[in-house]
N, C-alpha and C. Protein backbone atom coordinates (compact mmCIF):
# COMPACT_ATOMS: atom_id res chain seq x y z
N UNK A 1 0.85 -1.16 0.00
CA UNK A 1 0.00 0.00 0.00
C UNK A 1 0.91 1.24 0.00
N UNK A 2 0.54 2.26 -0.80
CA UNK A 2 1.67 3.13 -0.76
C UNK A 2 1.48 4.67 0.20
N UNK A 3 2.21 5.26 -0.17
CA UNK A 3 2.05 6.00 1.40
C UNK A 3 0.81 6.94 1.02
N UNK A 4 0.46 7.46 0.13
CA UNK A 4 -0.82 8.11 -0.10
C UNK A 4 -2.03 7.60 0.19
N UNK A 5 -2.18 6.10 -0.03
CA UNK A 5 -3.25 5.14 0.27
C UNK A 5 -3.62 5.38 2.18
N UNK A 6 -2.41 4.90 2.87
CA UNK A 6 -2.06 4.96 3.97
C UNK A 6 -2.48 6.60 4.77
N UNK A 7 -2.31 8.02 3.96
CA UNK A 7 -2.17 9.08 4.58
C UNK A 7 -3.74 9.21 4.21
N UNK A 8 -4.64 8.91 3.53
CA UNK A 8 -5.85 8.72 2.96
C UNK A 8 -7.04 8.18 4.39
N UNK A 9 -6.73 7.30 4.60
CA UNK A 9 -7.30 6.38 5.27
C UNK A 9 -6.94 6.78 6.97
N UNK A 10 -7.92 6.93 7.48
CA UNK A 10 -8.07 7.35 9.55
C UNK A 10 -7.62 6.52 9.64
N UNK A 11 -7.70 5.53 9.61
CA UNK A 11 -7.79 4.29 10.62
C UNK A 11 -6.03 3.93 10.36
N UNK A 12 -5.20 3.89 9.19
CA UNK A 12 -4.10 3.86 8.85
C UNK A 12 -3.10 4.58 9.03
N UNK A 13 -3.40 5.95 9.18
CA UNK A 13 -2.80 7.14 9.43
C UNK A 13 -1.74 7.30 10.90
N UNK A 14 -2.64 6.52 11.75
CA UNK A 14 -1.99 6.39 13.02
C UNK A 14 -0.88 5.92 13.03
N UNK A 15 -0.80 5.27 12.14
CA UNK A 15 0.57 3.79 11.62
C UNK A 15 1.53 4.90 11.19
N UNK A 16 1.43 5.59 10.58
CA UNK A 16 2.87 6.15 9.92
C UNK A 16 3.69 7.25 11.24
N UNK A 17 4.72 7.31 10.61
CA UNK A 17 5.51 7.59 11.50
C UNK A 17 5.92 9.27 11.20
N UNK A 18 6.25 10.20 12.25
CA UNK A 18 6.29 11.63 12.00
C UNK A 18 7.00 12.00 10.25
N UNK A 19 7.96 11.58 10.26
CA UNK A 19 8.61 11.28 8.73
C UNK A 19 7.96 11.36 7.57
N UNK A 20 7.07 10.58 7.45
CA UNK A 20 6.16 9.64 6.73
C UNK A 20 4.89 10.68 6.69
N UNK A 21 4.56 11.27 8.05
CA UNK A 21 2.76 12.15 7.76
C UNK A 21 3.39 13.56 6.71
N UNK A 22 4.74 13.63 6.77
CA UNK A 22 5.43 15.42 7.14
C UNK A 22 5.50 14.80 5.65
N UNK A 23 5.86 13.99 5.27
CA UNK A 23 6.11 13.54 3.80
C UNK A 23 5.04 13.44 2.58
N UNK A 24 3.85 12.93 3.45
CA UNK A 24 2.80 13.16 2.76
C UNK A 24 2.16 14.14 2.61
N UNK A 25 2.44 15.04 3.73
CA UNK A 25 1.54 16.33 4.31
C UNK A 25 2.21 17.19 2.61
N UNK A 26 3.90 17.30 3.01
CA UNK A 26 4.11 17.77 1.51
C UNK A 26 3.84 17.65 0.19
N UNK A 27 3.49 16.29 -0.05
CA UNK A 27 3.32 16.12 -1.13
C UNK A 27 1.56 16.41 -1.78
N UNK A 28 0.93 16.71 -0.34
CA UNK A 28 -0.69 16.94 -0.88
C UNK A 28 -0.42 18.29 -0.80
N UNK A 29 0.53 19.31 -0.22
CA UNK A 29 0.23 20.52 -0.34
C UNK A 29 1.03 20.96 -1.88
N UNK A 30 2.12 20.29 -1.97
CA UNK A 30 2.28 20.57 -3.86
C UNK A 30 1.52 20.40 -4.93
N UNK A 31 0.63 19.41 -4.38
CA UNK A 31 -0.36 18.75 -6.04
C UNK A 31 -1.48 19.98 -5.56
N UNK A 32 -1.64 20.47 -4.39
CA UNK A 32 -3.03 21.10 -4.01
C UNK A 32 -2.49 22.55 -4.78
N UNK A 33 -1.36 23.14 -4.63
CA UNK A 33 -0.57 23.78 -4.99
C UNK A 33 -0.63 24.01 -6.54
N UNK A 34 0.05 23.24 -7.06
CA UNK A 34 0.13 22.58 -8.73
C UNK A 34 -1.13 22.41 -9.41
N UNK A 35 -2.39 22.14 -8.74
CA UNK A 35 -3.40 22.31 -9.11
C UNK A 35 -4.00 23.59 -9.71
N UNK A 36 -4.28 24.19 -8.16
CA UNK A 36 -4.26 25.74 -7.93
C UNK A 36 -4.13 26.57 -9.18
N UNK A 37 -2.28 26.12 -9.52
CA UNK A 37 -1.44 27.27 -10.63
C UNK A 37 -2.20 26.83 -11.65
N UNK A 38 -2.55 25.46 -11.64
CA UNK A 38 -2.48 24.97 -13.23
C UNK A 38 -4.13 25.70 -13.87
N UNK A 39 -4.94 25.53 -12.52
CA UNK A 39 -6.07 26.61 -13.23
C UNK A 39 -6.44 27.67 -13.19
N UNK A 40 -5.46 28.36 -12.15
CA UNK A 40 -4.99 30.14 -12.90
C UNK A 40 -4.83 30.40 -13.93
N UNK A 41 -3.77 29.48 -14.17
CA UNK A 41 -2.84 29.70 -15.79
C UNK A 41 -4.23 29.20 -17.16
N UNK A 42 -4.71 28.14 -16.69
CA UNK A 42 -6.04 28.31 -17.49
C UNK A 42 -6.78 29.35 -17.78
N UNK A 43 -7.16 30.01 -17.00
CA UNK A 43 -8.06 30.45 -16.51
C UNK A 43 -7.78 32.21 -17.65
N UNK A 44 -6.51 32.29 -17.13
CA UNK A 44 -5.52 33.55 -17.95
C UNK A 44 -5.44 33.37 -19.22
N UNK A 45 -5.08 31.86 -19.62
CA UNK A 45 -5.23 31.74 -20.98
C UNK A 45 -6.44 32.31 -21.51
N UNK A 46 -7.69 31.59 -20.96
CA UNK A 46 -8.65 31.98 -21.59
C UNK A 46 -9.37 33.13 -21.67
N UNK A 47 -9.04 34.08 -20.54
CA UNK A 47 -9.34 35.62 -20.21
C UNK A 47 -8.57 36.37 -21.80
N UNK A 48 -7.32 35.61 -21.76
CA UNK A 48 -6.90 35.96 -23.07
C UNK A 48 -7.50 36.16 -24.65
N UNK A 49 -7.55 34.98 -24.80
CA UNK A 49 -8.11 34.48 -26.02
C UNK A 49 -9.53 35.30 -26.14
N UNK A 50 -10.34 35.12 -25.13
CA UNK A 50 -11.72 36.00 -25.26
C UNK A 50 -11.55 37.26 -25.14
N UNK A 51 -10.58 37.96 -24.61
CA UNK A 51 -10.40 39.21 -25.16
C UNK A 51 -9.50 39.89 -26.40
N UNK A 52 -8.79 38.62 -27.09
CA UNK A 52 -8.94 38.49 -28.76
C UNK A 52 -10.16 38.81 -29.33
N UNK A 53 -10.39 37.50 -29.30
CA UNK A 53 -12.11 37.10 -29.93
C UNK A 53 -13.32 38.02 -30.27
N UNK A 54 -13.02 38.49 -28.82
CA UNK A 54 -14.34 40.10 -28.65
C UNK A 54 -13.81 41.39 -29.04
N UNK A 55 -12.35 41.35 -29.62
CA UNK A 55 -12.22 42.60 -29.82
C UNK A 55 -11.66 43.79 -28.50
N UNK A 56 -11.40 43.48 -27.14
CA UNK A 56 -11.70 44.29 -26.03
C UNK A 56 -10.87 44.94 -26.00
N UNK A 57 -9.07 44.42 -26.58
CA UNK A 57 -7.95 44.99 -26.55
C UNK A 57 -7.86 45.75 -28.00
N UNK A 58 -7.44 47.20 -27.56
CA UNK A 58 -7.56 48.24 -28.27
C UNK A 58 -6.40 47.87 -29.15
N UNK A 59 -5.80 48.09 -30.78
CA UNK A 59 -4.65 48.32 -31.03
C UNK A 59 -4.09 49.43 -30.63
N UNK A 60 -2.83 49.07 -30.27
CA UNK A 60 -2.28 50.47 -30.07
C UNK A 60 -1.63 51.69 -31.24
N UNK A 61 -1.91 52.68 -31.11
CA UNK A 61 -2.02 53.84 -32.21
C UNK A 61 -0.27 54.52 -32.36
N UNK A 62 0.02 54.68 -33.36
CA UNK A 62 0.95 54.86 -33.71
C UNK A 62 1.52 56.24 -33.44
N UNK A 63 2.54 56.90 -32.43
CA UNK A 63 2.46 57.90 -32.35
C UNK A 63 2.87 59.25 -33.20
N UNK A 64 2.34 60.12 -33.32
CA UNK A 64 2.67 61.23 -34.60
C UNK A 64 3.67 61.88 -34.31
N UNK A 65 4.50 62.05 -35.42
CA UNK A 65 5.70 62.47 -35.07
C UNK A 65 5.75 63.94 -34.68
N UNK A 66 7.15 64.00 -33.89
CA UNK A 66 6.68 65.28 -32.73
C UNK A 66 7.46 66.80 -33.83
N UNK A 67 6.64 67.86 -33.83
CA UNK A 67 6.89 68.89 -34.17
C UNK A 67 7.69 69.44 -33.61
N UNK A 68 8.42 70.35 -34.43
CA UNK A 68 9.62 71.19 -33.96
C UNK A 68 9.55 72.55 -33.15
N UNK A 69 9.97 72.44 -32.05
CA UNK A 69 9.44 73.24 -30.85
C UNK A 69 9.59 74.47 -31.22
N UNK A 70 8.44 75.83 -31.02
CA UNK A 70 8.35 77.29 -31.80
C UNK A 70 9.70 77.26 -30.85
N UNK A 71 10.84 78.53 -31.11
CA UNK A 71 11.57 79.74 -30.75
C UNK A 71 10.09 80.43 -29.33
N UNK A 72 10.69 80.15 -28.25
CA UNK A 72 10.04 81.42 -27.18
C UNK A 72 10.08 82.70 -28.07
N UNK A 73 9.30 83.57 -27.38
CA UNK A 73 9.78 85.05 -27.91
C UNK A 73 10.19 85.50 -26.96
N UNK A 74 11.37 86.49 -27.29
CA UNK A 74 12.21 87.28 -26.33
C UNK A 74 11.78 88.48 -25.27
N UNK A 75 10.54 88.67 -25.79
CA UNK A 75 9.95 89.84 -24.66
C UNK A 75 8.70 89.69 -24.53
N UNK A 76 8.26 88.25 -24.21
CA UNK A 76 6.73 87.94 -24.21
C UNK A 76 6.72 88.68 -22.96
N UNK A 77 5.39 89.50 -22.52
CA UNK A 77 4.95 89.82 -20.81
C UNK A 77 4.24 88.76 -20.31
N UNK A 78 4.42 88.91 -19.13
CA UNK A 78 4.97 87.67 -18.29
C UNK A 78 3.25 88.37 -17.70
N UNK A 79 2.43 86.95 -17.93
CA UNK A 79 0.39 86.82 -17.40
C UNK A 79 0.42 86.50 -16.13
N UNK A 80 -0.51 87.43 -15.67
CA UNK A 80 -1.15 87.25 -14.22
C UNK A 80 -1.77 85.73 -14.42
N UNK A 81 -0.60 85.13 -13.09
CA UNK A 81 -1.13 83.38 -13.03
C UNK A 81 -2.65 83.96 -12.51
N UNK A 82 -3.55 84.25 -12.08
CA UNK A 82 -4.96 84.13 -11.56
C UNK A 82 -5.51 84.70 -13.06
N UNK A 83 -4.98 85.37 -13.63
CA UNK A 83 -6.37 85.82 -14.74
C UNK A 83 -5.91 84.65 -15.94
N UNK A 84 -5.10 83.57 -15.92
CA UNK A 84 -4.77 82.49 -17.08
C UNK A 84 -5.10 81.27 -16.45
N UNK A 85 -5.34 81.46 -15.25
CA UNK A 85 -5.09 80.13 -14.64
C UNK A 85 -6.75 79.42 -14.69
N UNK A 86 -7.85 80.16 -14.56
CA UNK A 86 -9.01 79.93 -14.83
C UNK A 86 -9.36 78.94 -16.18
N UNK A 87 -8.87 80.01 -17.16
CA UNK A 87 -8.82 79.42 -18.68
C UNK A 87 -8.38 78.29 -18.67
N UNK A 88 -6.87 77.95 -17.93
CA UNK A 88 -6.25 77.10 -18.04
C UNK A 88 -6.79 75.89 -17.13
N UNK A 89 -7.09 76.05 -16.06
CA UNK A 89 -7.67 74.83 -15.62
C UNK A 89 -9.39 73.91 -15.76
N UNK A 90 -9.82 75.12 -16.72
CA UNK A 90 -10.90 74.88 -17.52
C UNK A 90 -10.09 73.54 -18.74
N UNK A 91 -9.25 74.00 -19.89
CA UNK A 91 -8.69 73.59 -20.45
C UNK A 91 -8.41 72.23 -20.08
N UNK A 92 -7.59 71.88 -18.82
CA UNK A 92 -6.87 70.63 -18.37
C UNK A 92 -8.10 69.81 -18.14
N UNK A 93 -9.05 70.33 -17.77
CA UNK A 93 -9.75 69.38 -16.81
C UNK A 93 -10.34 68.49 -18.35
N UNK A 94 -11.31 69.67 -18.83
CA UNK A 94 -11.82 69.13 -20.54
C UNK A 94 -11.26 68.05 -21.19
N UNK A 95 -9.43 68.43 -20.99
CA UNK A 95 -8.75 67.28 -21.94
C UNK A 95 -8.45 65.97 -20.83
N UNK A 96 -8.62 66.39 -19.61
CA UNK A 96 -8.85 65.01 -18.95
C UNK A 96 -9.89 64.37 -19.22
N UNK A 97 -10.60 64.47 -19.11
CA UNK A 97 -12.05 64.07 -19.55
C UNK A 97 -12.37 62.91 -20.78
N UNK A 98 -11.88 64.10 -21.38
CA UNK A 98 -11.66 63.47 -22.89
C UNK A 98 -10.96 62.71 -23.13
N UNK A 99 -9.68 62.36 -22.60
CA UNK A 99 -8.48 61.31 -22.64
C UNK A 99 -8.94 60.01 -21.97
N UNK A 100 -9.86 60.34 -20.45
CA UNK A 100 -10.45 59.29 -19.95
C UNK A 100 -11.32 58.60 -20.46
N UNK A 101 -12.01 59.23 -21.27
CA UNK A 101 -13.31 58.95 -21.75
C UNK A 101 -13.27 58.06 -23.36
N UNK A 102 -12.19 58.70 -23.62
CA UNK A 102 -12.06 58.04 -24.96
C UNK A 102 -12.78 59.16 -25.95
N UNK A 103 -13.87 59.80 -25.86
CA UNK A 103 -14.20 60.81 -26.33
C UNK A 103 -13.18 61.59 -26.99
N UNK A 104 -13.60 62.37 -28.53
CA UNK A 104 -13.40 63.57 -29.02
C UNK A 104 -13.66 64.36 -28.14
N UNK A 105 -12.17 65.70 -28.20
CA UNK A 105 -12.43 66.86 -27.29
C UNK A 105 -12.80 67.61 -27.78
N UNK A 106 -13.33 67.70 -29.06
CA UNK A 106 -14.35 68.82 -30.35
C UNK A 106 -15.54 68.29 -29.42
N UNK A 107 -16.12 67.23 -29.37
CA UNK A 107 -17.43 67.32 -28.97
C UNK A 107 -17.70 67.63 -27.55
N UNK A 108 -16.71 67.94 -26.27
CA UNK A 108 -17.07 67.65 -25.12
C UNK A 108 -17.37 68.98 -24.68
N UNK A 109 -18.62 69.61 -24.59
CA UNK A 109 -18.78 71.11 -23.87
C UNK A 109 -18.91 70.86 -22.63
N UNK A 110 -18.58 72.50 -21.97
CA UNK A 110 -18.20 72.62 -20.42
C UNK A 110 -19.37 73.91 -20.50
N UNK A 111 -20.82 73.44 -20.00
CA UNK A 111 -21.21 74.34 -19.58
C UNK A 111 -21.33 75.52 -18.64
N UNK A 112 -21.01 75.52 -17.54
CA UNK A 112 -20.64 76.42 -16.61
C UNK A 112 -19.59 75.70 -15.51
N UNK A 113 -18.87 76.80 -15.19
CA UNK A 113 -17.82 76.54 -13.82
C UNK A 113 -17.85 77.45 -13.43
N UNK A 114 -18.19 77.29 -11.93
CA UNK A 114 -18.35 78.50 -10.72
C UNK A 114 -17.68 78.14 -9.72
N UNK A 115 -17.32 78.83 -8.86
CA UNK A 115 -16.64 78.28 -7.73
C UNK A 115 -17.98 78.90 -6.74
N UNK A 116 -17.39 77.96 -5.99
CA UNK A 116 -18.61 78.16 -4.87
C UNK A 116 -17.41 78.51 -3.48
N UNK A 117 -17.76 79.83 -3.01
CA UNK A 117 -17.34 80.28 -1.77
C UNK A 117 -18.20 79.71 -0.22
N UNK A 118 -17.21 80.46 0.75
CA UNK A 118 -17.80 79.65 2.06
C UNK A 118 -17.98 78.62 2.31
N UNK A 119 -18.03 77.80 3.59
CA UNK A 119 -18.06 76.81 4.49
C UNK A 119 -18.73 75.71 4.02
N UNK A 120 -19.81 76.29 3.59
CA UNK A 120 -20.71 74.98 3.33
C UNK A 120 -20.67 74.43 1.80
N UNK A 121 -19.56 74.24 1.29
CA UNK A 121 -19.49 73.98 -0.36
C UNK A 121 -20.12 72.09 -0.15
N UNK A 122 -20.75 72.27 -1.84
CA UNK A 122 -21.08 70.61 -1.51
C UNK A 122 -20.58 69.69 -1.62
N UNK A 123 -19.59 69.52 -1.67
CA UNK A 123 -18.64 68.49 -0.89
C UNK A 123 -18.76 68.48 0.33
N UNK A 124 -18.42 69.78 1.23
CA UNK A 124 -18.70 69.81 2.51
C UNK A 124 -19.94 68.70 3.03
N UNK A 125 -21.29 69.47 2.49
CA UNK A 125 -22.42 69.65 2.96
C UNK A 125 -22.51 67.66 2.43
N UNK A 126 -21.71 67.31 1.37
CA UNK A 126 -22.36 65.95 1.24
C UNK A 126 -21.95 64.74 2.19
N UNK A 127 -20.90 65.47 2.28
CA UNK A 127 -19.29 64.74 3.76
C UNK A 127 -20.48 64.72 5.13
N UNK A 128 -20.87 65.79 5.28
CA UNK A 128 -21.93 66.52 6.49
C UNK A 128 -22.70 65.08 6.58
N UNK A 129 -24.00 65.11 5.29
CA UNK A 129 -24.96 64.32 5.20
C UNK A 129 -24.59 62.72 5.50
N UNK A 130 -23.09 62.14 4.87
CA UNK A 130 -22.75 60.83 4.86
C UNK A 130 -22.66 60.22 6.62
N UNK A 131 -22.05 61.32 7.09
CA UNK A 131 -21.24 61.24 8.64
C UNK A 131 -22.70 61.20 9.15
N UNK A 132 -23.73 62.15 9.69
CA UNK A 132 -24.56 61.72 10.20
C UNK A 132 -25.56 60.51 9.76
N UNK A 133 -25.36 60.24 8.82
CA UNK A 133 -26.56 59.07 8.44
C UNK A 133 -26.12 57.47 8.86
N UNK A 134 -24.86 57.94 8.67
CA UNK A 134 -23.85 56.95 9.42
C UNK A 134 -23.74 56.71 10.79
N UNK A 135 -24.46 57.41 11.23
CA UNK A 135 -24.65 57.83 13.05
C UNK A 135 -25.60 56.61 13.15
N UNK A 136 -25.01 55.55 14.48
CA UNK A 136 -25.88 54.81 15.62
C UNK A 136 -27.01 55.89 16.41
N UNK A 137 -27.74 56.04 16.71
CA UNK A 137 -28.72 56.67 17.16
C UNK A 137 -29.44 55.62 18.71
C-alpha cells in the first residue's frame, strides 16, 4: 500500500511515523498547490483568447511624429497666473475628460464653472450628510 493510500485512510494514518505524515503532508500541499497554478494559468489563458475574440484589446495607435518646438519670444509679458489660470484649468480638466473617456475633445462642452465660496461647499455639505446618516442613534 503506498504512502498516499495509507495518509488517505483514519484508521491507517496512526501507523505512519512523524517522517512519513510530514512527507505526505508535503506532497498533498504541492499537487493542491500545482493544481491551484495549473487553473490560474487556465483560466488567464482563456481571459486571453476571449479578449482576442471580442475585440476588447484596443490596437495600439501609432504615435505622430513630434513637431519642432516654436523659438520662445524674447519679450513675451509675463500673465497674471490668476487671470490664465481659470482658462487654463478649464482647459486641463476638458482634456482630462476626454483622454479618460475616450471621447473627441471637439465634442465635449463645459457648460458652466463656478466656484462656490464659504463653508458649506457641496462636498462639505455631502461629507456633512454621509457622517450623520452613518450615526448609531
Amino acid at each position: 500500500m503506498s504512502l498516499m493510500e495509507q495518509f488517505s485512510n483514519p484508521e491507517l494514518i496512526i501507523g505512519l511515523t512523524f517522517g512519513q505524515k510530514m512527507l505526505a503532508s508535503a506532497i498533498t500541499m504541492l499537487m493542491g498547490l500545482g493544481i491551484t497554478f495549473t487553473v490560474l494559468i487556465l483560466i488567464w489563458i482563456f481571459i486571453v483568447i476571449m479578449g482576442k475574440v471580442l475585440g476588447a484589446t484596443k490596437p495600439k495607435e501609432k504615435a505622430a511624429p513630434a513637431a519642432a518646438p516654436a523659438p520662445a519670444a524674447a519679450a513675451a509679458p509675463a500673465q497674471a497666473p490668476a487671470a490664465a489660470s481659470d482658462d487654463t484649468l478649464v482647459a486641463v480638466i476638458a482634456a482630462a475628460v476626454a483622454a479618460y473617456t475616450g471621447a473627441n475633445a471637439n465634442n465635449l462642452v463645459v457648460k458652466k464653472i463656478q466656484r462656490v465660496s464659504g463653508e458649506n461647499t457641496p462636498w462639505g455639505v455631502s461629507g456633512l450628510e454621509d457622517r450623520l446618516a452613518t450615526r448609531k442613534f
